[in-house]
Protein backbone atom coordinates (compact mmCIF):
# COMPACT_ATOMS: atom_id res chain seq x y z
CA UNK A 1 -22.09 -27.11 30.83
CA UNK A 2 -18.99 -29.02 29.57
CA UNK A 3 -18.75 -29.82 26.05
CA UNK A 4 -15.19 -30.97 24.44
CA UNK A 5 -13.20 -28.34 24.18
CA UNK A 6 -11.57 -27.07 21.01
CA UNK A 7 -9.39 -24.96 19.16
CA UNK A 8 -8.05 -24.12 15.63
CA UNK A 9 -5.25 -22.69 13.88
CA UNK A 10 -4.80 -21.35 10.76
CA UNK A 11 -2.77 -19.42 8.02
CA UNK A 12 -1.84 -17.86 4.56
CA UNK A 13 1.54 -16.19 3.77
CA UNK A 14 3.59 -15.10 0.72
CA UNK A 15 7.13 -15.43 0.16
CA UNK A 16 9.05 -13.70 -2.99
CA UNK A 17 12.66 -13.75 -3.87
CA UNK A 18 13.13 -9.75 -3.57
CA UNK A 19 17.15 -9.92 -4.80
CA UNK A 20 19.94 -12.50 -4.70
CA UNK A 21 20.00 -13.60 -1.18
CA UNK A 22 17.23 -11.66 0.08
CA UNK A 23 13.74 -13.19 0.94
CA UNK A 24 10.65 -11.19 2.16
CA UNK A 25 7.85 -12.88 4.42
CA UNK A 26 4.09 -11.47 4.52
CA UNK A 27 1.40 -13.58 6.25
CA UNK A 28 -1.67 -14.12 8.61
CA UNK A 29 -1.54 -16.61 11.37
CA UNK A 30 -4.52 -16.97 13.29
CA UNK A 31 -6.10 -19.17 15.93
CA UNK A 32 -9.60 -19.90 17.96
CA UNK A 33 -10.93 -21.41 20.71
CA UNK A 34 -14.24 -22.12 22.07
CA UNK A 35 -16.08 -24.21 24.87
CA UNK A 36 -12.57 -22.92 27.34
CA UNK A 37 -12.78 -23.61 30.63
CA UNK A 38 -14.02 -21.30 33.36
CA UNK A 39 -15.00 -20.76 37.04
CA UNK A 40 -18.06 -19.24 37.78
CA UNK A 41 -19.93 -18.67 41.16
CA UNK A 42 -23.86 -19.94 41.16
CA UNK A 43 -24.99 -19.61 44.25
CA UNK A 44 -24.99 -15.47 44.45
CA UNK A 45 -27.78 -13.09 45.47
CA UNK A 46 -30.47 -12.88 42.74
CA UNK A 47 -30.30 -9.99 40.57
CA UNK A 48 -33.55 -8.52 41.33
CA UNK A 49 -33.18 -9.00 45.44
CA UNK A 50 -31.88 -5.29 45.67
CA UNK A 51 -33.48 -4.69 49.50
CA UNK A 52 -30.91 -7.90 50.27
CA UNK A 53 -28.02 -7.17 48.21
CA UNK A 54 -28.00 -3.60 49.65
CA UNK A 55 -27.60 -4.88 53.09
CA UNK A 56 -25.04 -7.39 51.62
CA UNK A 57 -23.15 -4.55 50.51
CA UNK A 58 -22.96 -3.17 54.37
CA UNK A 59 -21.48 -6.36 55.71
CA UNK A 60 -24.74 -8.72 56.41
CA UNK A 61 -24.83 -12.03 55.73
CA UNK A 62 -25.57 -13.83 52.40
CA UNK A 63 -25.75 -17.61 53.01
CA UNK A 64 -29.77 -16.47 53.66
CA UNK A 65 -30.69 -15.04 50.33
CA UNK A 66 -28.65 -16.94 48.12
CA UNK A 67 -29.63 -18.97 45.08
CA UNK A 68 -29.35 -21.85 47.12
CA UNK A 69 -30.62 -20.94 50.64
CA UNK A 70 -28.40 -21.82 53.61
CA UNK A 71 -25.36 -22.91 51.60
CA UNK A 72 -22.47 -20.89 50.88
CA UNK A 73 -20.38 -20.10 47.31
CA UNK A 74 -20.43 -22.82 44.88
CA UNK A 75 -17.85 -22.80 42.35
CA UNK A 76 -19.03 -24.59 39.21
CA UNK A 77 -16.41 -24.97 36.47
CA UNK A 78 -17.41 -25.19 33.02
CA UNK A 79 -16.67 -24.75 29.24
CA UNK A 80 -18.24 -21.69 28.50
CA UNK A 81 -15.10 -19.50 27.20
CA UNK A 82 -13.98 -18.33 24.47
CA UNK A 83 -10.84 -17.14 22.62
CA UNK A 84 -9.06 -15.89 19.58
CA UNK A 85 -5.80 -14.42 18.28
CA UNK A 86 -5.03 -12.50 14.61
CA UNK A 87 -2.04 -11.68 13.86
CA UNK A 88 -0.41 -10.47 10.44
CA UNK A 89 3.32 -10.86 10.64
CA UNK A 90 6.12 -9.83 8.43
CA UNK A 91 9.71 -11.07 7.90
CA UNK A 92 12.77 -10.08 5.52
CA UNK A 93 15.82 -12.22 5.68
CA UNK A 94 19.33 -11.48 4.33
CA UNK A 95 21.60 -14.51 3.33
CA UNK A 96 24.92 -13.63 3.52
CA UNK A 97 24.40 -10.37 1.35
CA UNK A 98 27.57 -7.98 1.97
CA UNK A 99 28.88 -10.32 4.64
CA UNK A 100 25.50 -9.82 6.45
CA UNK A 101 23.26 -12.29 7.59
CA UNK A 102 20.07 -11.32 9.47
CA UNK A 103 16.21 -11.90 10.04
CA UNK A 104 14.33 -9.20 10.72
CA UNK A 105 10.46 -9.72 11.97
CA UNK A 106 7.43 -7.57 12.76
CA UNK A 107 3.66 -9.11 14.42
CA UNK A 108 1.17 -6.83 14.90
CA UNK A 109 -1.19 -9.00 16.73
CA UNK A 110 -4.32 -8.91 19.42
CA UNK A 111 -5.46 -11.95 21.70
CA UNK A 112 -9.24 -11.54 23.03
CA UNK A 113 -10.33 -14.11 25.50
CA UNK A 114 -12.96 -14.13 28.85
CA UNK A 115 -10.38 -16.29 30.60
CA UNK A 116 -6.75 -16.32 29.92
CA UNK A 117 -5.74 -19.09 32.70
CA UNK A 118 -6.44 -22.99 33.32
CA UNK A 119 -9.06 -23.82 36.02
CA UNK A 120 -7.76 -22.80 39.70
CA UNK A 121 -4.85 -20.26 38.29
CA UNK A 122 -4.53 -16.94 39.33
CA UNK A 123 -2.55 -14.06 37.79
CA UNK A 124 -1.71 -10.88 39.14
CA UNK A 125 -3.08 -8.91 35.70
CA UNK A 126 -6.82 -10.75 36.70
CA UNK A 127 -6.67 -12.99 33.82
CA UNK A 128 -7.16 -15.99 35.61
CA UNK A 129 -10.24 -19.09 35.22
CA UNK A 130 -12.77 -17.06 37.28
CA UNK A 131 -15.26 -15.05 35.45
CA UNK A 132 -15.96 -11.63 37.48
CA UNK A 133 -19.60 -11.15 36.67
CA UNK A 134 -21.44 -14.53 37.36
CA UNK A 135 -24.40 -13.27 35.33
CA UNK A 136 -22.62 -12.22 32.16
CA UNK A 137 -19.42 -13.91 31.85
CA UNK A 138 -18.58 -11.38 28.41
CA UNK A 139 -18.08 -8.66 30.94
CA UNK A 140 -14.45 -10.02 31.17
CA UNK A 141 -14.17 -9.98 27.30
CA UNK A 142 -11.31 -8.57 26.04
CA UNK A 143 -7.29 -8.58 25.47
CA UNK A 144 -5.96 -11.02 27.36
CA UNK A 145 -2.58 -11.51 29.35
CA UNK A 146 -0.84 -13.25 26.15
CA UNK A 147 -1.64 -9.70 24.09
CA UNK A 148 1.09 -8.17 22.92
CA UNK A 149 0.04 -5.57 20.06
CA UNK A 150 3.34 -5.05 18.77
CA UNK A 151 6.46 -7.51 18.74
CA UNK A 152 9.65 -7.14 16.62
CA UNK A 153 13.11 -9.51 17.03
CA UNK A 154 16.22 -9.33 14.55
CA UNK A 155 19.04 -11.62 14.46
CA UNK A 156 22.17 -10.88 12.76
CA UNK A 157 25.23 -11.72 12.27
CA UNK A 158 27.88 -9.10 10.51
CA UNK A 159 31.51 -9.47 9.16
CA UNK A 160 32.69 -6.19 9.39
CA UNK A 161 34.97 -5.54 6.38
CA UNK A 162 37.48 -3.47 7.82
CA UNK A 163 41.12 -4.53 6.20
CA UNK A 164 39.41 -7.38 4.71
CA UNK A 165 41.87 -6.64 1.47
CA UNK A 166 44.78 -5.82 3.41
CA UNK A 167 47.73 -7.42 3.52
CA UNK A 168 47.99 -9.89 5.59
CA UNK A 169 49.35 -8.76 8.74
CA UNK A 170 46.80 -6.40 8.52
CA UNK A 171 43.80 -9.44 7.97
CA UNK A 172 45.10 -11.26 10.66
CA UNK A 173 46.14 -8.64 12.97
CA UNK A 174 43.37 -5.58 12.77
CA UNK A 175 40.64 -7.72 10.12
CA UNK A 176 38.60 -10.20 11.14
CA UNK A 177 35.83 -8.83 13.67
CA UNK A 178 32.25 -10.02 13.30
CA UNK A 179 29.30 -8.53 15.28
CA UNK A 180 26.45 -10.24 15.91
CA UNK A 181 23.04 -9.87 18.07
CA UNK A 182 19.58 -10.57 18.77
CA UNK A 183 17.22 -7.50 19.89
CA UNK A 184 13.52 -8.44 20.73
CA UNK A 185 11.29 -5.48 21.24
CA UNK A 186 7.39 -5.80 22.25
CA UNK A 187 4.33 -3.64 23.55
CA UNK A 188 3.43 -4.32 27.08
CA UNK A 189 0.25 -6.92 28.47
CA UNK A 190 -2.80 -5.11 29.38
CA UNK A 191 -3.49 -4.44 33.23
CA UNK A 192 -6.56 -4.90 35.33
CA UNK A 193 -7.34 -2.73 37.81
CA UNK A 194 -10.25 -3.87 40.41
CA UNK A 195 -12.71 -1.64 42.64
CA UNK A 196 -13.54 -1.97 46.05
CA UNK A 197 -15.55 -1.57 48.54
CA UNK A 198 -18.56 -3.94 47.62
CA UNK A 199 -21.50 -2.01 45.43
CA UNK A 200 -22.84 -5.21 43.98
CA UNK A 201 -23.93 -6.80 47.51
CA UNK A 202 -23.73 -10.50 45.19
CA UNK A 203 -21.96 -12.31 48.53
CA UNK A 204 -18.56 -12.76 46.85
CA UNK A 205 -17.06 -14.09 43.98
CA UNK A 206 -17.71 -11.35 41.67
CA UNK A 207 -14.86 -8.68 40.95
CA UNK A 208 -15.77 -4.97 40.01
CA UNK A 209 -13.93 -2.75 37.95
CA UNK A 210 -14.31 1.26 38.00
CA UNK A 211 -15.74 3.19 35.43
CA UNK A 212 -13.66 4.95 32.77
CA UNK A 213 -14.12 8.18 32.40
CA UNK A 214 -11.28 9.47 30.74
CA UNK A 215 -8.18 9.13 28.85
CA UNK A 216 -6.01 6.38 30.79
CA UNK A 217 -2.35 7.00 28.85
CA UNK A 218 -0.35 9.62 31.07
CA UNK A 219 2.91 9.94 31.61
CA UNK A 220 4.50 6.55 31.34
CA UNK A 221 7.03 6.94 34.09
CA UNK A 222 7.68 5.07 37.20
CA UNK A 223 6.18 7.17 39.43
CA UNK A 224 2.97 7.53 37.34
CA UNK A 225 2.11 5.19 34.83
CA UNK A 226 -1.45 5.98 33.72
CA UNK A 227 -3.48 8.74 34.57
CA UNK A 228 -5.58 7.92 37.59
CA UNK A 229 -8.06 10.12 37.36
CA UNK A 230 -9.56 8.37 34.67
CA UNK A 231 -11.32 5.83 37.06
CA UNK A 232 -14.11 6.45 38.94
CA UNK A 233 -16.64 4.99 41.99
CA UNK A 234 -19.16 2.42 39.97
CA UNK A 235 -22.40 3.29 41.67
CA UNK A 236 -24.46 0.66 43.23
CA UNK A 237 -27.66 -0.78 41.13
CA UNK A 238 -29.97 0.51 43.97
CA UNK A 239 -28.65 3.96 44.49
CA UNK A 240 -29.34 4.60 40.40
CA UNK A 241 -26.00 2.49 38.63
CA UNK A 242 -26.07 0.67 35.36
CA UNK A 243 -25.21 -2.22 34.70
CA UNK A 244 -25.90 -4.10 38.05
CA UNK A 245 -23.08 -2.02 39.64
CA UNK A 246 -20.25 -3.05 37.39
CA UNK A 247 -17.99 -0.74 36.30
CA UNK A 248 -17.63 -0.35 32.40
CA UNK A 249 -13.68 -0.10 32.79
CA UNK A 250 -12.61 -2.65 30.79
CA UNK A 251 -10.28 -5.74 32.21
CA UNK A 252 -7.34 -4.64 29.28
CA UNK A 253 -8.03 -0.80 29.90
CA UNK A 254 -4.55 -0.09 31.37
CA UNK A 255 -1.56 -1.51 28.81
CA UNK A 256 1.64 -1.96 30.97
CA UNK A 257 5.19 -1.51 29.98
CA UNK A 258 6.95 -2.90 26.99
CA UNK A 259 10.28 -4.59 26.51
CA UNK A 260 13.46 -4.15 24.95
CA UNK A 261 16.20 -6.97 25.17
CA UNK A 262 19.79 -6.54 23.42
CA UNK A 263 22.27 -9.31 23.25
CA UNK A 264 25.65 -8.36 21.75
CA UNK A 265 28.92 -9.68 20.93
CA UNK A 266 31.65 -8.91 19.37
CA UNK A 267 34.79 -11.48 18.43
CA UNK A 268 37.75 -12.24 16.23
CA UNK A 269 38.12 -14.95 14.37
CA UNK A 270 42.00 -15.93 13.87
């Protein structure tokens, strides 16, 4: 399966004059993408071969009961993915207003995707080309590694008006200081966490996830991050689990730690 693949962007702001040298910014910026490339395993254990998986499961060998009797994984790439990202974003900027000039922006944004990565990456948050459920690639469907809910930046540059209407010893002396800076802040990228040992008995190439049964946000410190007691042991298909054994955590369930960056200066001009 590998039709072209595609994508699209798109958008619609406003911008209005608020005051003399002040501009305000409200849009939508958008984008899509479909037929993305993935990596998918199609030689696995049939679904319905639960006496074979089971043993699978224990450590027997696969290469038997495979799609494909006698031969081993077969990785098939394709264009099968998906993607999108909607964002609405807002901006105010200050022109020299009061000897201040800044821009000052907010995105509230969410990227969904099935695989966040180019065929053959990995990445450590399990957003990478290979789909974890070879049957049902949407069981990776969700926020991908680009997601970042909530991003805001400023730049700014400030003449601060101390003995600006002195005389001038005092402007050239004490006067004179300008501060200036850029601060980014932005919500962390969602975390994957993986289960093992094997309860799907598929002969590898297909990633499990926990169940979620309760609330993941905890205490947000280094020591403890989320709440790990709100995983569980996915039960295997033929000992009474849904879903084929999967877990139903999902691959964005855990959201890792934001960012703040400050860059300052200070100088005198002379």
């Amino acid at each position: 399966y590998y039709p072209n693949p595609a994508t699209a962007q798109y958008s619609l702001g406003l911008q209005q004059e608020l005051a003399p040298s002040i501009v305000g910014v409200f849009q939508y910026v958008g984008s899509g993408g479909w037929n993305q490339p993935d990596q998918r395993n199609i030689n696995p254990v049939p679904l319905g071969d639960l006496t074979h998986r089971q043993a699978l499961a224990s450590g027997a060998s696969a290469n038997l009961y495979r799609v494909y009797p006698g031969f081993a994984v077969v990785n098939q790439e394709e264009n099968a993915s998906n993607a999108s990202y909607n964002s609405m974003q807002a901006a105010l900027r200050i022109e020299n207003k009061h000897g201040l000039t800044a821009q000052f922006a907010y995105t509230w944004s969410h990227e969904i995707d099935i695989a966040s990565g180019d065929l053959g990456s990995t990445n450590p948050a399990g957003g990478n080309s290979w789909v974890s459920n070879p049957f049902d690639i949407t069981y990776d469907r969700g926020s991908g590694v680009l997601d970042r809910r909530h991003i805001f930046s400023a730049n700014y540059v400030y003449n601060l008006p101390t003995f600006q209407r002195g005389n001038l010893w005092q402007r050239e002396a004490l006067g004179g200081w300008v501060l200036s800076g850029v601060t980014v802040a932005q919500t962390g990228a969602p975390r994957l966490v993986r289960y093992s040992p094997d309860v799907l008995g598929f002969g590898g190439n297909a990633a499990n996830r926990p169940n979620l049964v309760g609330k993941v946000s905890g205490a947000r410190t280094q020591q403890a991050w989320f709440n790990t007691s709100a995983f569980a042991a996915p039960t295997a298909e033929w000992a009474g689990g849904a879903n084929h054994g999967f877990g139903t955590a999902g691959k964005d369930s855990i959201l890792g730690p934001g960012l703040q960056n400050w860059n300052l200066s200070l100088f005198k001009a002379f």
